[in-house]
N, C-alpha and C. Protein backbone atom coordinates (compact mmCIF):
# COMPACT_ATOMS: atom_id res chain seq x y z
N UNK A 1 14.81 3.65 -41.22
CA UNK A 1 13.44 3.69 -40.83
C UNK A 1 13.36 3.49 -39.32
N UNK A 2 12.39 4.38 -38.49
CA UNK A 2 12.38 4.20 -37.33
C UNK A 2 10.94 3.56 -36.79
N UNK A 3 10.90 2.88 -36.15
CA UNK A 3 9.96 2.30 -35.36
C UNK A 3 9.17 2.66 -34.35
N UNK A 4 8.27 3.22 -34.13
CA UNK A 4 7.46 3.67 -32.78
C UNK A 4 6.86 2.99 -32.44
N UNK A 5 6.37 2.30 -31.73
CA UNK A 5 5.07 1.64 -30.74
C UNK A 5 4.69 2.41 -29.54
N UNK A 6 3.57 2.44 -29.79
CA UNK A 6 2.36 3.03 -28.26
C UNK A 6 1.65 1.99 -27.61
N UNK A 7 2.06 2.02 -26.60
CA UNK A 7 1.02 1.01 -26.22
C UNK A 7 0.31 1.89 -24.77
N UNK A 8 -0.94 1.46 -25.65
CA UNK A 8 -2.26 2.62 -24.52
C UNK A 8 -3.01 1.51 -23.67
N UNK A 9 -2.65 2.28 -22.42
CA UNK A 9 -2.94 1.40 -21.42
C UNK A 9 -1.99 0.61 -20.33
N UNK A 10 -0.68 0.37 -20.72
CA UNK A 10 -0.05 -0.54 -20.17
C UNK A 10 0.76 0.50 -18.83
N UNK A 11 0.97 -0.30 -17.90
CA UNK A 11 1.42 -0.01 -16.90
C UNK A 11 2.65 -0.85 -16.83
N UNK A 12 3.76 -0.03 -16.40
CA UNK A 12 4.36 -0.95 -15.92
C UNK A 12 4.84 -1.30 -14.61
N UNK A 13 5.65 -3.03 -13.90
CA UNK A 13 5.46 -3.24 -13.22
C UNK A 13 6.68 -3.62 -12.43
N UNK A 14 6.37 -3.88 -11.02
CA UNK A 14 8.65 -4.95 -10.91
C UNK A 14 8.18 -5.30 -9.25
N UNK A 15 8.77 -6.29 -8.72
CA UNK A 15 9.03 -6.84 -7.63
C UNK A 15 10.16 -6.58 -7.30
N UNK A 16 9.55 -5.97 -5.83
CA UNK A 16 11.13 -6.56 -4.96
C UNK A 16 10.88 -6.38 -3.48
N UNK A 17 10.96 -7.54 -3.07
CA UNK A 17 11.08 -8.24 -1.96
C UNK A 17 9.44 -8.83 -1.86
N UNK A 18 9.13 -9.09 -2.77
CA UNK A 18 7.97 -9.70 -3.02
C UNK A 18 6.68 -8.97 -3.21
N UNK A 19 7.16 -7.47 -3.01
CA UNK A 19 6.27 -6.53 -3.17
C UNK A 19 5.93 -5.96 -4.94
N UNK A 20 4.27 -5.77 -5.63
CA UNK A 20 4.85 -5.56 -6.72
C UNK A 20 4.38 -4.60 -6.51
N UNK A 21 5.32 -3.58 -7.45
CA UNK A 21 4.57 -2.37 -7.66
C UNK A 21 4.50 -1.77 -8.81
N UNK A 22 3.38 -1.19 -9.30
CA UNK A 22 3.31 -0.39 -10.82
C UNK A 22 3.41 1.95 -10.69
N UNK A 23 4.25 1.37 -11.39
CA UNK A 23 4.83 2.69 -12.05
C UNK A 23 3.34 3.87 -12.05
N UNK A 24 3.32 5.05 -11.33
CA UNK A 24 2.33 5.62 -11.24
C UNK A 24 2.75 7.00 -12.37
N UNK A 25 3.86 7.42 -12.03
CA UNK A 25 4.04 8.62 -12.71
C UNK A 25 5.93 8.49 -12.98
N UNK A 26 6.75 8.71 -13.70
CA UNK A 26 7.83 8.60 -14.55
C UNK A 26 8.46 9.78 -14.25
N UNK A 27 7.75 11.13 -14.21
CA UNK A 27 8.27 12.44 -14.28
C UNK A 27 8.48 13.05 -12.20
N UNK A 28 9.48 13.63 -12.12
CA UNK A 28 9.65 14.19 -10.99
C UNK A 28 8.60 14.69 -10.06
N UNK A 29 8.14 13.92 -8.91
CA UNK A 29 8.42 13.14 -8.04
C UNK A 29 7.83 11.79 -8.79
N UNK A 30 9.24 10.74 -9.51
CA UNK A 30 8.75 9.01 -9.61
C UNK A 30 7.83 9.18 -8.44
N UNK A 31 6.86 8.02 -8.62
CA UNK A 31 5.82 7.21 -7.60
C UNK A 31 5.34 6.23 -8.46
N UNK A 32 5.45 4.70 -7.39
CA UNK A 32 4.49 3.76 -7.00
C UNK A 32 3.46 3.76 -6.63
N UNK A 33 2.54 2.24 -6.79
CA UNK A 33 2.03 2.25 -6.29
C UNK A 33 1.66 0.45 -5.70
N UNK A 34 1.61 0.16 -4.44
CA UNK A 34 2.03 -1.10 -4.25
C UNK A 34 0.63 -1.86 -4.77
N UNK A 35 0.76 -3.09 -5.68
CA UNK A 35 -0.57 -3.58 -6.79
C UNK A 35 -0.48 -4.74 -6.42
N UNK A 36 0.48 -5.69 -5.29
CA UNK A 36 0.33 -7.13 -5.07
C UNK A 36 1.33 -7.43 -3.91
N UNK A 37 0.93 -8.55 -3.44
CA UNK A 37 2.06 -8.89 -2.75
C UNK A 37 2.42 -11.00 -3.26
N UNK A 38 3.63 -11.10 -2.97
CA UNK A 38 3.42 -12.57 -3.23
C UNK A 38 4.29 -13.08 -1.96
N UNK A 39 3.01 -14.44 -0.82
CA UNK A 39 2.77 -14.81 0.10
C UNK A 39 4.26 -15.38 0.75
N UNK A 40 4.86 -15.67 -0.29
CA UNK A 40 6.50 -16.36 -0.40
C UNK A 40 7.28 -15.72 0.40
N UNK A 41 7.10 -14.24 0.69
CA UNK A 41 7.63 -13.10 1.58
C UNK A 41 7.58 -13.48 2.87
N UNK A 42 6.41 -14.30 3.36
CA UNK A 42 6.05 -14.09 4.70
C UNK A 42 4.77 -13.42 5.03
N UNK A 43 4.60 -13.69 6.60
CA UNK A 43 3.62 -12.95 7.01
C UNK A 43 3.97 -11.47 7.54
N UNK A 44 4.82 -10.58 7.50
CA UNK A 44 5.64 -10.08 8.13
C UNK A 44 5.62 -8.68 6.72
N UNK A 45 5.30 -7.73 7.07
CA UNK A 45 5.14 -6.93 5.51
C UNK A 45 6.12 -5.68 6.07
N UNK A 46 7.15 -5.05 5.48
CA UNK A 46 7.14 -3.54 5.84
C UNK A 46 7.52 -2.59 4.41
N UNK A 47 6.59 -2.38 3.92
CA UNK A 47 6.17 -1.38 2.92
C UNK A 47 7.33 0.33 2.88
N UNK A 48 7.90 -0.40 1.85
CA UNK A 48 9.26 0.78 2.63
C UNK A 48 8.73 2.18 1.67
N UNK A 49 9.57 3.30 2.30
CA UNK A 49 8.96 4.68 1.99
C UNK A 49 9.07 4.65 0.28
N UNK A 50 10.37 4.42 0.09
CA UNK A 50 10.95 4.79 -1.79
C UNK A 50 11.49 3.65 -2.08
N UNK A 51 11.38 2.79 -3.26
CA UNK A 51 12.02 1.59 -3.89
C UNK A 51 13.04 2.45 -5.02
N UNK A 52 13.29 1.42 -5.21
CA UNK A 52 14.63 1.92 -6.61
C UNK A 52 14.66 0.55 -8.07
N UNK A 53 14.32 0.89 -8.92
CA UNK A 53 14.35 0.17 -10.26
C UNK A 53 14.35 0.95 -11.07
N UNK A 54 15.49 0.20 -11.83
CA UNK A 54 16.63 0.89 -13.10
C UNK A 54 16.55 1.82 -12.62
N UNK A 55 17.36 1.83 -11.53
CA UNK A 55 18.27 3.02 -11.17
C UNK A 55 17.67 4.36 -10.92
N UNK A 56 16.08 4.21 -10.96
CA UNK A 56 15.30 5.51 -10.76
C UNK A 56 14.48 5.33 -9.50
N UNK A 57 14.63 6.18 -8.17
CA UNK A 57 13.70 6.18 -6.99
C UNK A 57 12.55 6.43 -7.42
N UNK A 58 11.85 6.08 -6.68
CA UNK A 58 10.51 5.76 -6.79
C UNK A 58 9.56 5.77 -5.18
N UNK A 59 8.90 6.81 -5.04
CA UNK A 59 8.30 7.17 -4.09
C UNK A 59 6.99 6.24 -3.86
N UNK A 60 6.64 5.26 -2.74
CA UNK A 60 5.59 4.85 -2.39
C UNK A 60 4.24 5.56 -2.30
N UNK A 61 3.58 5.80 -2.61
CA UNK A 61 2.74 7.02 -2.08
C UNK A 61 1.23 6.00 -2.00
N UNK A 62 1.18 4.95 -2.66
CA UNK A 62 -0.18 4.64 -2.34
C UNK A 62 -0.57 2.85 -3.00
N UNK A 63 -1.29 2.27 -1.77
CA UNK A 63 -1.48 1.12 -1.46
C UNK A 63 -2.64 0.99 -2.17
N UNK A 64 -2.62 0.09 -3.35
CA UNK A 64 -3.64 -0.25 -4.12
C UNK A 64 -5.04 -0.92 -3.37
N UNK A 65 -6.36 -1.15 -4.00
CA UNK A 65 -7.08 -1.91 -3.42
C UNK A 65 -6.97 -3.59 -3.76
N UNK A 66 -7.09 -4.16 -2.92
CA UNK A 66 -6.90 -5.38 -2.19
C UNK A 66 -5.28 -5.88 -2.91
N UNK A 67 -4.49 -4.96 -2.54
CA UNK A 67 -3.08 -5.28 -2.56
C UNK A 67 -2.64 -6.66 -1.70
N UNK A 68 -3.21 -6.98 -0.35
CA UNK A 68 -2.69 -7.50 0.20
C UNK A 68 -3.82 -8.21 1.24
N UNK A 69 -4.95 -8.19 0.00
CA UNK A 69 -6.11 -9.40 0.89
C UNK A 69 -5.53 -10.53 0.77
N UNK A 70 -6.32 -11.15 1.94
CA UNK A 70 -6.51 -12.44 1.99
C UNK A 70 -4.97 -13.34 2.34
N UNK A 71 -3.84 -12.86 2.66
CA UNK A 71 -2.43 -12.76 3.01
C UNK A 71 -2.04 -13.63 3.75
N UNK A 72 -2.34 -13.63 4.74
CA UNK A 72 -2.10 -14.36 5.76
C UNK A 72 -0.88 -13.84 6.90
N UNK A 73 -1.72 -12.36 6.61
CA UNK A 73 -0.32 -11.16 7.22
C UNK A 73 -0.50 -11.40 8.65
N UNK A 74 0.11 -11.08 9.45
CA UNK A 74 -0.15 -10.98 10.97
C UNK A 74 0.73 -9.52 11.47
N UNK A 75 1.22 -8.59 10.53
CA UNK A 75 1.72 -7.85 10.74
C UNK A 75 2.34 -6.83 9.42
N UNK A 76 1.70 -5.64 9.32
CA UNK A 76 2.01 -4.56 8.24
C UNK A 76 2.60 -3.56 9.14
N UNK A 77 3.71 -2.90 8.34
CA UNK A 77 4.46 -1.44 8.59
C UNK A 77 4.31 -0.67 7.42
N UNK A 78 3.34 0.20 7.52
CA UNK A 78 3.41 1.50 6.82
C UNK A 78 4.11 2.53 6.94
N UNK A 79 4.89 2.47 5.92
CA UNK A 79 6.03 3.90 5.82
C UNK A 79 5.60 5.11 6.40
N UNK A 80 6.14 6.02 7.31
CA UNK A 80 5.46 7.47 7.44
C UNK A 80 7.19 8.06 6.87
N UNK A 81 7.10 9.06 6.31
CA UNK A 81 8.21 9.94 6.00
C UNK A 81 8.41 11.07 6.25
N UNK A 82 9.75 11.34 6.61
CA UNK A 82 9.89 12.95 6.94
C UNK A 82 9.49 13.84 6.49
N UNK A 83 9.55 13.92 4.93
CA UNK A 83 8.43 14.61 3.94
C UNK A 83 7.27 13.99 4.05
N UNK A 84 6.10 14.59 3.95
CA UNK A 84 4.83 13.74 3.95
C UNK A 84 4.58 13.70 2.57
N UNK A 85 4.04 12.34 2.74
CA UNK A 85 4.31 11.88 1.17
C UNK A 85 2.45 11.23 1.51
N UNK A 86 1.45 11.57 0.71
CA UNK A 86 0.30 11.17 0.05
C UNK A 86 0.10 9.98 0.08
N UNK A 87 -0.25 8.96 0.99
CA UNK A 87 -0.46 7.49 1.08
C UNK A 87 -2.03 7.50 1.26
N UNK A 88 -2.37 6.61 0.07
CA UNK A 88 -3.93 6.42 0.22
C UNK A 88 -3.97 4.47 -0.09
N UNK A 89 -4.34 4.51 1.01
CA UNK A 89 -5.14 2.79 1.40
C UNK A 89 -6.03 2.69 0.49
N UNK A 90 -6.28 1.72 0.02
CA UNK A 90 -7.60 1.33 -1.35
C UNK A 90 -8.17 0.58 -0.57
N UNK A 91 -9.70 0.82 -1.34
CA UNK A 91 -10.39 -0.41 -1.07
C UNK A 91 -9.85 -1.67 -0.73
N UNK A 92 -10.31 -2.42 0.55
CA UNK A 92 -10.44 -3.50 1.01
C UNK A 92 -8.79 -4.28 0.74
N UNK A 93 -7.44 -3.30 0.87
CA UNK A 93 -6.27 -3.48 0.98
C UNK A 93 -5.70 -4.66 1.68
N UNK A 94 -5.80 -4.36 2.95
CA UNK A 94 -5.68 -5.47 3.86
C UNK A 94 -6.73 -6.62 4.63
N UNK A 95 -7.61 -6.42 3.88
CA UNK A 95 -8.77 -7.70 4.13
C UNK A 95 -8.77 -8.88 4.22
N UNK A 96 -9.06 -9.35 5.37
CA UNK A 96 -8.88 -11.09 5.47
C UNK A 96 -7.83 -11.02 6.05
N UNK A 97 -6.98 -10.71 6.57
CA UNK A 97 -5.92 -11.44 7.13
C UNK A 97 -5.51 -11.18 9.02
N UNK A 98 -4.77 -11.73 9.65
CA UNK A 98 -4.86 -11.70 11.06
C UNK A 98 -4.26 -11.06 11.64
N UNK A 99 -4.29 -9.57 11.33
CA UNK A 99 -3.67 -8.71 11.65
C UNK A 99 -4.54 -8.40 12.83
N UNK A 100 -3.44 -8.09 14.42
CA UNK A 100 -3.77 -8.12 15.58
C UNK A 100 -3.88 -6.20 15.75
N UNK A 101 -2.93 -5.68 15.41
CA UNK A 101 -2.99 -4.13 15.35
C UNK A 101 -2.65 -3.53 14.19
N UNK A 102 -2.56 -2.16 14.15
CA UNK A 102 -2.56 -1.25 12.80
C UNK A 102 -2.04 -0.05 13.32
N UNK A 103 -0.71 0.52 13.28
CA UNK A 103 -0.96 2.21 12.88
C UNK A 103 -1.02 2.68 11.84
N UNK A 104 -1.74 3.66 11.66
CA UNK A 104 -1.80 4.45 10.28
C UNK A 104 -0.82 5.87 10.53
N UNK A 105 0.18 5.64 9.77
CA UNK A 105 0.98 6.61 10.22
C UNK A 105 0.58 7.96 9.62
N UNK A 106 0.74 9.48 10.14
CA UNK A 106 0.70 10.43 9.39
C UNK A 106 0.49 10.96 8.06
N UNK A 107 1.36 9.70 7.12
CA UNK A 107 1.47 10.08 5.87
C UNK A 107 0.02 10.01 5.35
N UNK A 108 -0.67 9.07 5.70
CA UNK A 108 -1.88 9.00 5.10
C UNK A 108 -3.20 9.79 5.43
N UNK A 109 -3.60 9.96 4.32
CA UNK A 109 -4.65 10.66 4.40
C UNK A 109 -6.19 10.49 4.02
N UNK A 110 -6.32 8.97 3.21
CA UNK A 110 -7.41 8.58 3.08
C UNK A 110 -7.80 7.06 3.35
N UNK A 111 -8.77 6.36 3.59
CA UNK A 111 -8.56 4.70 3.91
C UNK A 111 -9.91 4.56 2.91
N UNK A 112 -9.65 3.31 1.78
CA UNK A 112 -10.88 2.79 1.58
C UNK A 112 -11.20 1.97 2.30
N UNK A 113 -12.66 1.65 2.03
CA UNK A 113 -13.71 1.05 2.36
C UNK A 113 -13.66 -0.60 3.04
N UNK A 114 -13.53 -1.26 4.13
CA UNK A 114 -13.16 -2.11 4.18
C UNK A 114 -11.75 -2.83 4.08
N UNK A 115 -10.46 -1.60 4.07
CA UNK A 115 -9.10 -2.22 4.24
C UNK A 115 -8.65 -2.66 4.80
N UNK A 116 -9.21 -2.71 6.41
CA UNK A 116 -8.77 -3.80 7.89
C UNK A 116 -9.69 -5.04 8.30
N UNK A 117 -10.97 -4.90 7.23
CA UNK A 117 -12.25 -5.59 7.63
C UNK A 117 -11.31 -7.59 7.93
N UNK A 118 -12.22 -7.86 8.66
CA UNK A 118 -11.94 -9.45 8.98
C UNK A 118 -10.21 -9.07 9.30
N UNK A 119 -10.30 -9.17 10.36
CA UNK A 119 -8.84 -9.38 10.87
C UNK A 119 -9.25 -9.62 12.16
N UNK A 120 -8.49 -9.49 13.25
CA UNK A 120 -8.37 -9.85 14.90
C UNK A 120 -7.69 -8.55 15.07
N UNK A 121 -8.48 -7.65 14.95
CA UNK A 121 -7.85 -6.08 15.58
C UNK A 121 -7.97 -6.08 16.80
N UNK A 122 -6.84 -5.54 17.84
CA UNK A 122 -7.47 -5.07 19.01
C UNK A 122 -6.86 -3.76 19.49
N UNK A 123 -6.56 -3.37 18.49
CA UNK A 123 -5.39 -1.72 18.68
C UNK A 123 -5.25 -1.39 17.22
N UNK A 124 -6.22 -0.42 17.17
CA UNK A 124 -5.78 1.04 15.82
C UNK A 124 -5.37 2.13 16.42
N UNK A 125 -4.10 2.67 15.79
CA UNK A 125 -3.84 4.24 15.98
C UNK A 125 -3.86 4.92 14.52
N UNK A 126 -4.41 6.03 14.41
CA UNK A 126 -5.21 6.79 13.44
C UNK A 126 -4.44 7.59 13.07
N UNK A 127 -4.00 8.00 12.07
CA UNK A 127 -3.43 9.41 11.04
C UNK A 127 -4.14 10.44 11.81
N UNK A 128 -3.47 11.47 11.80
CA UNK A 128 -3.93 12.76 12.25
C UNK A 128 -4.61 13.35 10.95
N UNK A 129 -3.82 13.23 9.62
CA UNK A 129 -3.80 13.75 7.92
C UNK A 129 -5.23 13.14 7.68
N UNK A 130 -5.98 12.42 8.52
CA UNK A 130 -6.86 11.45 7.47
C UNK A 130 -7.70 12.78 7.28
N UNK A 131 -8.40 12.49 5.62
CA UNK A 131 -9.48 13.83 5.60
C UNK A 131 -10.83 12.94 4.76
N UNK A 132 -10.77 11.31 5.01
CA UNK A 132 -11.77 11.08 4.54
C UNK A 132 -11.93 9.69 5.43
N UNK A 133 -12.74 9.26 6.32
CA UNK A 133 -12.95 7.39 6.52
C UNK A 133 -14.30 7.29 6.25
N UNK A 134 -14.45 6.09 4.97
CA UNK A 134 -15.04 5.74 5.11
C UNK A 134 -16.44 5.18 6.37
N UNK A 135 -17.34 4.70 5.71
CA UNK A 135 -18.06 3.35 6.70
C UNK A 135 -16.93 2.34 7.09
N UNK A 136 -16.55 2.15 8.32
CA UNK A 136 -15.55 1.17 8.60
C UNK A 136 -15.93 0.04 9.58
N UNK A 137 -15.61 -0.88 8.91
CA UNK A 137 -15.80 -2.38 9.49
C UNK A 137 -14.68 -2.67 10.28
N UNK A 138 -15.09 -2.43 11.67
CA UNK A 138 -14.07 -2.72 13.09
C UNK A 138 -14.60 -3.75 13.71
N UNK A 139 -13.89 -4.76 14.21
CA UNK A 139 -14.47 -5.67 15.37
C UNK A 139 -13.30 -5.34 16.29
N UNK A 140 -13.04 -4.69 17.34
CA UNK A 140 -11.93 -4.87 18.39
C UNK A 140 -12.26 -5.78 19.60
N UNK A 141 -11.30 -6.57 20.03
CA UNK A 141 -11.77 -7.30 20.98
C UNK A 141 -11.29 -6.61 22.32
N UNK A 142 -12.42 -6.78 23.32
CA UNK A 142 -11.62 -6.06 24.58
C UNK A 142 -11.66 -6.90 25.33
């Protein structure tokens, strides 16, 4: 007798390097998508292009919303890749935390709503790819 279980709904998930990320798609091109961070890492983030668990790459392609509020980051690196690979910022991603600058590298192409809001910005450089910004909450200091 064989056994099946479905389970509808479930995502699955894995850390590494304190980054978590959930399984977006299984079938060729794997992709992530980064769903947490845990603070234990540091303030210090660099969001690498492709992870690897059980032995299957896994393409970054997109930064959940509020992945990485409230952090206590003072510094994010967003992957850009030789292939351009589909990076979309979520809602209010990087919110709250004291991040002094930002590039948005190439790869990306969309930012939600509030993903840099409350920080100490005083230098954004912008995706060329972007094809959507929101209403954006900037304070730069000059």
């Amino acid at each position: 007798m064989t056994l099946c279980t479905a389970v509808i709904g479930y995502a699955q998930t894995f850390v590494i390097d304190y980054i978590t990320y959930t399984i977006i798609s299984n079938q060729p091109p794997q992709a992530v998508k980064v769903t947490g961070y845990n603070t234990s890492g540091g303030s210090v983030v660099n969001i690498p292009t492709s992870v690897i668990n059980n032995s299957i790459t896994y393409n970054v392609t997109t930064i959940d919303e509020y992945a990485f509020q409230n952090k206590a980051l003072t510094s994010v690196t967003i992957p850009n890749s030789v292939i351009i690979i589909i990076i979309i910022i979520g809602l209010a991603a990087f919110q709250t935390n004291t991040l002094s600058s930002v590039t948005i590298p190439d790869s990306v192409t969309n930012i939600g709503m509030l993903s840099f809001a409350q920080n100490q910005l005083t230098s954004i450089v912008l995706s060329i790819n972007i094809t959507d910004i929101p209403f954006v909450e900037l304070t730069l200091q000059i």
